[in-house]
C-alpha atoms as a PDB file:
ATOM      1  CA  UNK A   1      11.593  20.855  -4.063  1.00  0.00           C
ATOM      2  CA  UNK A   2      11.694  18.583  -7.282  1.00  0.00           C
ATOM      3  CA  UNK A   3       8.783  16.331  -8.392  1.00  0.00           C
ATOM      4  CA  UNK A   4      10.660  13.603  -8.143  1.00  0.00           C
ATOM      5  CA  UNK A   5      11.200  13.944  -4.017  1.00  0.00           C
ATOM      6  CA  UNK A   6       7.821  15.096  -3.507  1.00  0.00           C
ATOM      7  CA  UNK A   7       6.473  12.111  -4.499  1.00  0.00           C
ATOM      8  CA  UNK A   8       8.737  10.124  -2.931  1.00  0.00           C
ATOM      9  CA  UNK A   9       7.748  12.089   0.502  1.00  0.00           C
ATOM     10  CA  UNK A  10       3.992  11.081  -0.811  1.00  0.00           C
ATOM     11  CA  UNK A  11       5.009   7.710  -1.164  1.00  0.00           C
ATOM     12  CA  UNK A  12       7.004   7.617   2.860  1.00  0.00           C
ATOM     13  CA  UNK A  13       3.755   9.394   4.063  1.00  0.00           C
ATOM     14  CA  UNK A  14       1.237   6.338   2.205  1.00  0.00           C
ATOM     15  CA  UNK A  15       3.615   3.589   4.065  1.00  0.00           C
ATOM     16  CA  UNK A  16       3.662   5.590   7.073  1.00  0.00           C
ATOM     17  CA  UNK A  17      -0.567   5.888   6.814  1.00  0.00           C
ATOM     18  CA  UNK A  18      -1.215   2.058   5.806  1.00  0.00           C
ATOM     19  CA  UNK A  19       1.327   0.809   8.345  1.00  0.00           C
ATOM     20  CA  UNK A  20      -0.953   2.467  11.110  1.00  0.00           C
ATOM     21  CA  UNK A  21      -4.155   1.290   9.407  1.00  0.00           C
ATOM     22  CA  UNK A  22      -2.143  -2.128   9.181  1.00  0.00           C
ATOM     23  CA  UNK A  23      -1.095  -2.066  13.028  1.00  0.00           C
ATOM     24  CA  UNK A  24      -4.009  -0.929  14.352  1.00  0.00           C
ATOM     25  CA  UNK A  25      -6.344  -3.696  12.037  1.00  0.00           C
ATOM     26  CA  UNK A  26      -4.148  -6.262  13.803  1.00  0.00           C
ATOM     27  CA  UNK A  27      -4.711  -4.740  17.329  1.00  0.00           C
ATOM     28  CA  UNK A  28      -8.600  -5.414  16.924  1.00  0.00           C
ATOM     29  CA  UNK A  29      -8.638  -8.540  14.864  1.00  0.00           C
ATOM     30  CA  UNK A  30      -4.975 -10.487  14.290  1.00  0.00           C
ATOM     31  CA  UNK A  31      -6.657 -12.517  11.566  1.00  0.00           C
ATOM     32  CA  UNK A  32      -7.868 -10.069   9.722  1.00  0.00           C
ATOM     33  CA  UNK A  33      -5.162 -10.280   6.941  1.00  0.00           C
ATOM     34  CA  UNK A  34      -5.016 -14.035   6.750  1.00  0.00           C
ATOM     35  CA  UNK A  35      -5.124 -14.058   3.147  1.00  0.00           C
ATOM     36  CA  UNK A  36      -1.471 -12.232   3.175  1.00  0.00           C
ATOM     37  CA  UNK A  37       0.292 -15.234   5.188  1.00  0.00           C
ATOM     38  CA  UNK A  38       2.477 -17.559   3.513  1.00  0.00           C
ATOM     39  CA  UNK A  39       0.125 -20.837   2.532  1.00  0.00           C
ATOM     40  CA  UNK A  40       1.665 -23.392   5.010  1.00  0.00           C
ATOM     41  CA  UNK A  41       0.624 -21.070   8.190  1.00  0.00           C
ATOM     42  CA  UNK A  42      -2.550 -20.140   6.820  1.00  0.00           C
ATOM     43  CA  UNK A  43      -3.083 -24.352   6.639  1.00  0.00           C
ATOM     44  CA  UNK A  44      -1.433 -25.064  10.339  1.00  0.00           C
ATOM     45  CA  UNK A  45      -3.554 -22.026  11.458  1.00  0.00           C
ATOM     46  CA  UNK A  46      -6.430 -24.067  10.063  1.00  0.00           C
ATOM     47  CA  UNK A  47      -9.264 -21.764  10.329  1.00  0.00           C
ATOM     48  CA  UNK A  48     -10.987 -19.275   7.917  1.00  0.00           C
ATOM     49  CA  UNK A  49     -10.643 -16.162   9.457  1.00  0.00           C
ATOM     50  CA  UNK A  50     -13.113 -15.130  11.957  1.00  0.00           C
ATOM     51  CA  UNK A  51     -15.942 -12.812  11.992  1.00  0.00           C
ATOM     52  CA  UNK A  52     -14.192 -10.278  13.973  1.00  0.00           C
ATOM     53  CA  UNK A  53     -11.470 -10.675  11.593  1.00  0.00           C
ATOM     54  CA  UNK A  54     -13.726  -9.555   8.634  1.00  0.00           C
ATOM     55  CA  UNK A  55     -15.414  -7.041   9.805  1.00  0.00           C
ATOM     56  CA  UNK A  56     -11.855  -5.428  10.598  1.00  0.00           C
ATOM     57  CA  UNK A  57     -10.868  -6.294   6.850  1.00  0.00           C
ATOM     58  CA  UNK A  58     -13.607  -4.243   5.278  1.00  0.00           C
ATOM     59  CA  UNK A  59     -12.877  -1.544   7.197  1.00  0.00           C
ATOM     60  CA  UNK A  60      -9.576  -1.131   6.590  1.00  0.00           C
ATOM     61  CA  UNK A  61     -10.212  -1.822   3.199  1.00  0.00           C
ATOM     62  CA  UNK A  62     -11.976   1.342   3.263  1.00  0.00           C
ATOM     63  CA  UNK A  63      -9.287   2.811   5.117  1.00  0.00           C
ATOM     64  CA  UNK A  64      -6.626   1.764   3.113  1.00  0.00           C
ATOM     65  CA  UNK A  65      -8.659   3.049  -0.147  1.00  0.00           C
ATOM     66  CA  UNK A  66      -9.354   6.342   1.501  1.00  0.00           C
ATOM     67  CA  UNK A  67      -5.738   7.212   2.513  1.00  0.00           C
ATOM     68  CA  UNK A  68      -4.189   5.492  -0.845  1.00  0.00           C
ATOM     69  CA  UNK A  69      -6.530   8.108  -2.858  1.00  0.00           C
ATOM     70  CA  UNK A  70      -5.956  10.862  -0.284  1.00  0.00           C
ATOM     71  CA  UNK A  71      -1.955  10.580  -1.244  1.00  0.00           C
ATOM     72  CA  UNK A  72      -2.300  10.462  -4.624  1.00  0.00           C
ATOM     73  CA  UNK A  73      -4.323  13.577  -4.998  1.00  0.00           C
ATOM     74  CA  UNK A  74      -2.195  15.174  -2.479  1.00  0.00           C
ATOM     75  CA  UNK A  75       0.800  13.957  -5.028  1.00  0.00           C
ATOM     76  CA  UNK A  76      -1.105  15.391  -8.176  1.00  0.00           C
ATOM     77  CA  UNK A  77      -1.726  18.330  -6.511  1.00  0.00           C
ATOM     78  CA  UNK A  78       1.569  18.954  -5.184  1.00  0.00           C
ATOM     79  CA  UNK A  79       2.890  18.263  -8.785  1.00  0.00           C
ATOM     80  CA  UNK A  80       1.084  20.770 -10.521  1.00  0.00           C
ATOM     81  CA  UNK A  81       1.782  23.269  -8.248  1.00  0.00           C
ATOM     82  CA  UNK A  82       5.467  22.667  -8.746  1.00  0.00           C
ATOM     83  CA  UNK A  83       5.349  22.543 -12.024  1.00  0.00           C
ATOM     84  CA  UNK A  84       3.499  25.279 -12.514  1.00  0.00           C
ATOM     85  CA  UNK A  85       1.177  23.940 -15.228  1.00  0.00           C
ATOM     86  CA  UNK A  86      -1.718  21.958 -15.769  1.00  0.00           C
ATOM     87  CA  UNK A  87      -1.127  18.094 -15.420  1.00  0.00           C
ATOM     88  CA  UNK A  88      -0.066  16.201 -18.879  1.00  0.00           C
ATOM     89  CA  UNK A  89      -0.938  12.321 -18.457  1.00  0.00           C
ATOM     90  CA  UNK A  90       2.969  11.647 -18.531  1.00  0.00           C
ATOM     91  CA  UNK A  91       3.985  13.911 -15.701  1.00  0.00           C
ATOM     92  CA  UNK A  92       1.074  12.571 -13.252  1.00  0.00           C
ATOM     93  CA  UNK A  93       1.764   8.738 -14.047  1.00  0.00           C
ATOM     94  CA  UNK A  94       5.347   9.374 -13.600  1.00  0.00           C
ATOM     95  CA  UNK A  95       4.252  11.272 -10.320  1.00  0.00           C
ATOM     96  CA  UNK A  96       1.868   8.855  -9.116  1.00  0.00           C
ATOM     97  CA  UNK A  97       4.111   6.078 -10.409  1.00  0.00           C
ATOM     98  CA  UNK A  98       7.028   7.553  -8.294  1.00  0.00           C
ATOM     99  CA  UNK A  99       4.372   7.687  -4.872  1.00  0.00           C
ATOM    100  CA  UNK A 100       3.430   3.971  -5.392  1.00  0.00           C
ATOM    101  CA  UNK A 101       6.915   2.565  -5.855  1.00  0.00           C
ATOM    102  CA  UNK A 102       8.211   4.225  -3.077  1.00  0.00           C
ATOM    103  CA  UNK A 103       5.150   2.549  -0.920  1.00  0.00           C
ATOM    104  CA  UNK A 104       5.558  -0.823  -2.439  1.00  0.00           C
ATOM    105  CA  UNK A 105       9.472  -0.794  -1.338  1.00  0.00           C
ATOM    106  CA  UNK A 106       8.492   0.467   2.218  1.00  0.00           C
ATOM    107  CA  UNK A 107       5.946  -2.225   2.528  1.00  0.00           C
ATOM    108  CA  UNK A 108       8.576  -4.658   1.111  1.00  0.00           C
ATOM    109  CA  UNK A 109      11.250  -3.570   3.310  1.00  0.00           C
ATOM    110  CA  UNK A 110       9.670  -2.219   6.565  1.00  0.00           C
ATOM    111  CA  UNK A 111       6.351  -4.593   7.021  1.00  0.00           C
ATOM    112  CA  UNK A 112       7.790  -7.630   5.123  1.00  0.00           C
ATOM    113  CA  UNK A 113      11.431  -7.404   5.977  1.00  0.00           C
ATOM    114  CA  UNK A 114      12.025  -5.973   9.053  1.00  0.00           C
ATOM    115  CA  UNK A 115       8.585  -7.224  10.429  1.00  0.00           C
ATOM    116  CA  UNK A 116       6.973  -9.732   9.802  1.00  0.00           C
ATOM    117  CA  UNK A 117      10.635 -11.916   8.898  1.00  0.00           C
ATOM    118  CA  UNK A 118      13.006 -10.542  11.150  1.00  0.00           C
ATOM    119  CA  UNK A 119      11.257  -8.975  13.806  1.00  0.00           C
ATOM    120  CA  UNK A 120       8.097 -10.973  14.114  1.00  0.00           C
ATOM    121  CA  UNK A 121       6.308  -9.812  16.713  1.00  0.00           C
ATOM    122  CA  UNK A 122       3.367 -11.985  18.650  1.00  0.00           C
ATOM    123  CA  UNK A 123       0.926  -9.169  16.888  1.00  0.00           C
ATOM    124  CA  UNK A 124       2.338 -11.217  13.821  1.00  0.00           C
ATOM    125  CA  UNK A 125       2.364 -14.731  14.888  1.00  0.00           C
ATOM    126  CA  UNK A 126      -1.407 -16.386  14.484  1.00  0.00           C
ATOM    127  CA  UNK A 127      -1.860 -18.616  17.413  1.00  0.00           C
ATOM    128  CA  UNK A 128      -0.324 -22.416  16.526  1.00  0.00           C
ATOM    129  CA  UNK A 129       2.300 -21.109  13.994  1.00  0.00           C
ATOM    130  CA  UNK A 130       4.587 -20.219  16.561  1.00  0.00           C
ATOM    131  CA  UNK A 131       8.389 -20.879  15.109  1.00  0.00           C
ATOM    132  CA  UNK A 132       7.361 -21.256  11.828  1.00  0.00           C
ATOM    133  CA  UNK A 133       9.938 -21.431   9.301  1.00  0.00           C
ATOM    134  CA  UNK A 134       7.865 -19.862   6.707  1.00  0.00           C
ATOM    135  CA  UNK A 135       7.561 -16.590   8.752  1.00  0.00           C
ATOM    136  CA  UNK A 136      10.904 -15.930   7.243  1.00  0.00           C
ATOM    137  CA  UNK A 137       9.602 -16.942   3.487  1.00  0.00           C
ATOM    138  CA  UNK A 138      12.153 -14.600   1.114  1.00  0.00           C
ATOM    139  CA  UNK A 139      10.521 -16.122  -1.663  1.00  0.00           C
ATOM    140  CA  UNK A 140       6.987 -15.588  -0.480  1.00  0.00           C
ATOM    141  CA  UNK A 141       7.281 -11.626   0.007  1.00  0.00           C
ATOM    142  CA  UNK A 142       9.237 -11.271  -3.351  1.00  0.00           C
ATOM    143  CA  UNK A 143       6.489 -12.568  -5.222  1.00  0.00           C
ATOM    144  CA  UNK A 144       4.145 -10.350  -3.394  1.00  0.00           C
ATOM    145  CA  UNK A 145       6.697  -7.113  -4.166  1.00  0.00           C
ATOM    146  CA  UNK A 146       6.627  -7.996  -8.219  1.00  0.00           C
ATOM    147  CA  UNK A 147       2.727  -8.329  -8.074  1.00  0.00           C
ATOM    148  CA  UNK A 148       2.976  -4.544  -6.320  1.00  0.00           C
ATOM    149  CA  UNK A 149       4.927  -3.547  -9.223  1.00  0.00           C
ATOM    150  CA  UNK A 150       1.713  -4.476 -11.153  1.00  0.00           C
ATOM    151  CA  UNK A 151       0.045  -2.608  -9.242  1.00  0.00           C
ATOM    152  CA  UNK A 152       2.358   0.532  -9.407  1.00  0.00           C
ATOM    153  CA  UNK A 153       2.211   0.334 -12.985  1.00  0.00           C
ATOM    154  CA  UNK A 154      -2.030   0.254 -13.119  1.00  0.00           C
ATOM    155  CA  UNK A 155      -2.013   2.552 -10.771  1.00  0.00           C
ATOM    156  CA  UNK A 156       0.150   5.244 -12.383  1.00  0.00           C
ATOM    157  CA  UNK A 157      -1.522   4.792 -15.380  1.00  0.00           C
ATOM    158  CA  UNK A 158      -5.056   5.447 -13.663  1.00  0.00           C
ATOM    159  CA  UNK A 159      -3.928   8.207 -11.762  1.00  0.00           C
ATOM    160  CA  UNK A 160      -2.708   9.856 -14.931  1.00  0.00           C
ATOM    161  CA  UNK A 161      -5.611   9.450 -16.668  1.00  0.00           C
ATOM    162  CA  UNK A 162      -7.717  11.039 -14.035  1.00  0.00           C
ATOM    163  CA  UNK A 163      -5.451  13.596 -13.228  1.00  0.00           C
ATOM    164  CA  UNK A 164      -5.743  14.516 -17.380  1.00  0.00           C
ATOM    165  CA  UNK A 165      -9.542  14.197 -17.378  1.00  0.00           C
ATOM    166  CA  UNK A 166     -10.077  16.358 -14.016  1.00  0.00           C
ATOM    167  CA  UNK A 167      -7.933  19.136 -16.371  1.00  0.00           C
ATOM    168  CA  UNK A 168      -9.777  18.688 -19.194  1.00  0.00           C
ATOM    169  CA  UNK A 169     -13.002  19.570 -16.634  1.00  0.00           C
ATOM    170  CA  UNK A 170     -11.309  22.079 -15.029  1.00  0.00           C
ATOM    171  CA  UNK A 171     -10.392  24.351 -18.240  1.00  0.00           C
ATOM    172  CA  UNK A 172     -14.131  23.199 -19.943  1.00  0.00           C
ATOM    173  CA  UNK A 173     -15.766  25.198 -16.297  1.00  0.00           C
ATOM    174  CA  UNK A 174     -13.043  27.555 -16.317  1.00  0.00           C
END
């Protein structure tokens, strides 16, 4: 197995993970990603989301950081061992870099596309924004790709770094 597919089978299993944490926030509390609605439903839906709603949010906040950081170390660490050397700060940020993109597309394509703008499913439809044109906002969810690219890019630098400082530790104890 190359780097390259193993962490883009790091990246498949990080959309596969969030999309559960995703579903099953919206099972409990529909509202609890309000913020990630197009502006014109948030303002027909008309209401800050609800208690419920963020209590559900900070929880799978924590969820959503515990699985994201779970993946990447299970990236790193599947890296180095098929590299067979200790991690250079290119090789992880590529690595991690690799893992994130391949997340940001499947949330782009699977949750965005297929959906939330094709599919849209009542678990997806806040109540009074039934038939909304803007559930079908292009526009909208390419914006919200490019900022993930941001985020890819921070976050394959970051991982990089770390991965380079826990090797530095690791051959200081060694």
């Amino acid at each position: 197995m190359t780097i390259f597919l193993a962490s883009v089978l790091w990246g498949l299993a990080l959309g596969l993970l969030l999309s559960a944490v995703v579903v099953g926030a919206g099972l409990v509390a529909q509202d609890f990603a309000l913020h990630d609605y197009p502006p014109a439903i948030r303002e027909r839906y008309g209401r800050p989301r609800s208690a419920r709603g963020r209590r559900v949010a900070r929880v799978a906040v924590i969820l959503i950081g515990t699985v994201l950081i779970g993946c990447l170390v299970g990236c790193l660490l599947t890296t180095r061992w098929i590299s067979g050397a200790p991690l250079d700060f290119v090789v992880a940020s590529l690595s991690a870099g690799i893992a994130l993109l391949t997340y940001n597309v499947w949330d782009f394509v699977v949750l965005d596309v297929l959906v939330f703008m094709l599919w849209t499913p009542a678990l997806v439809v806040l109540p009074g924004t039934e038939g909304m044109p803007e559930y079908r906002d292009w526009v909208f969810h390419a914006i919200g790709f490019a900022r993930g690219l941001v985020v890819v890019i921070v976050g394959a630098v970051l991982a990089g770094a770390a991965a380079v400082g826990v090797e530095a530790v690791a051959a200081m104890v060694a």
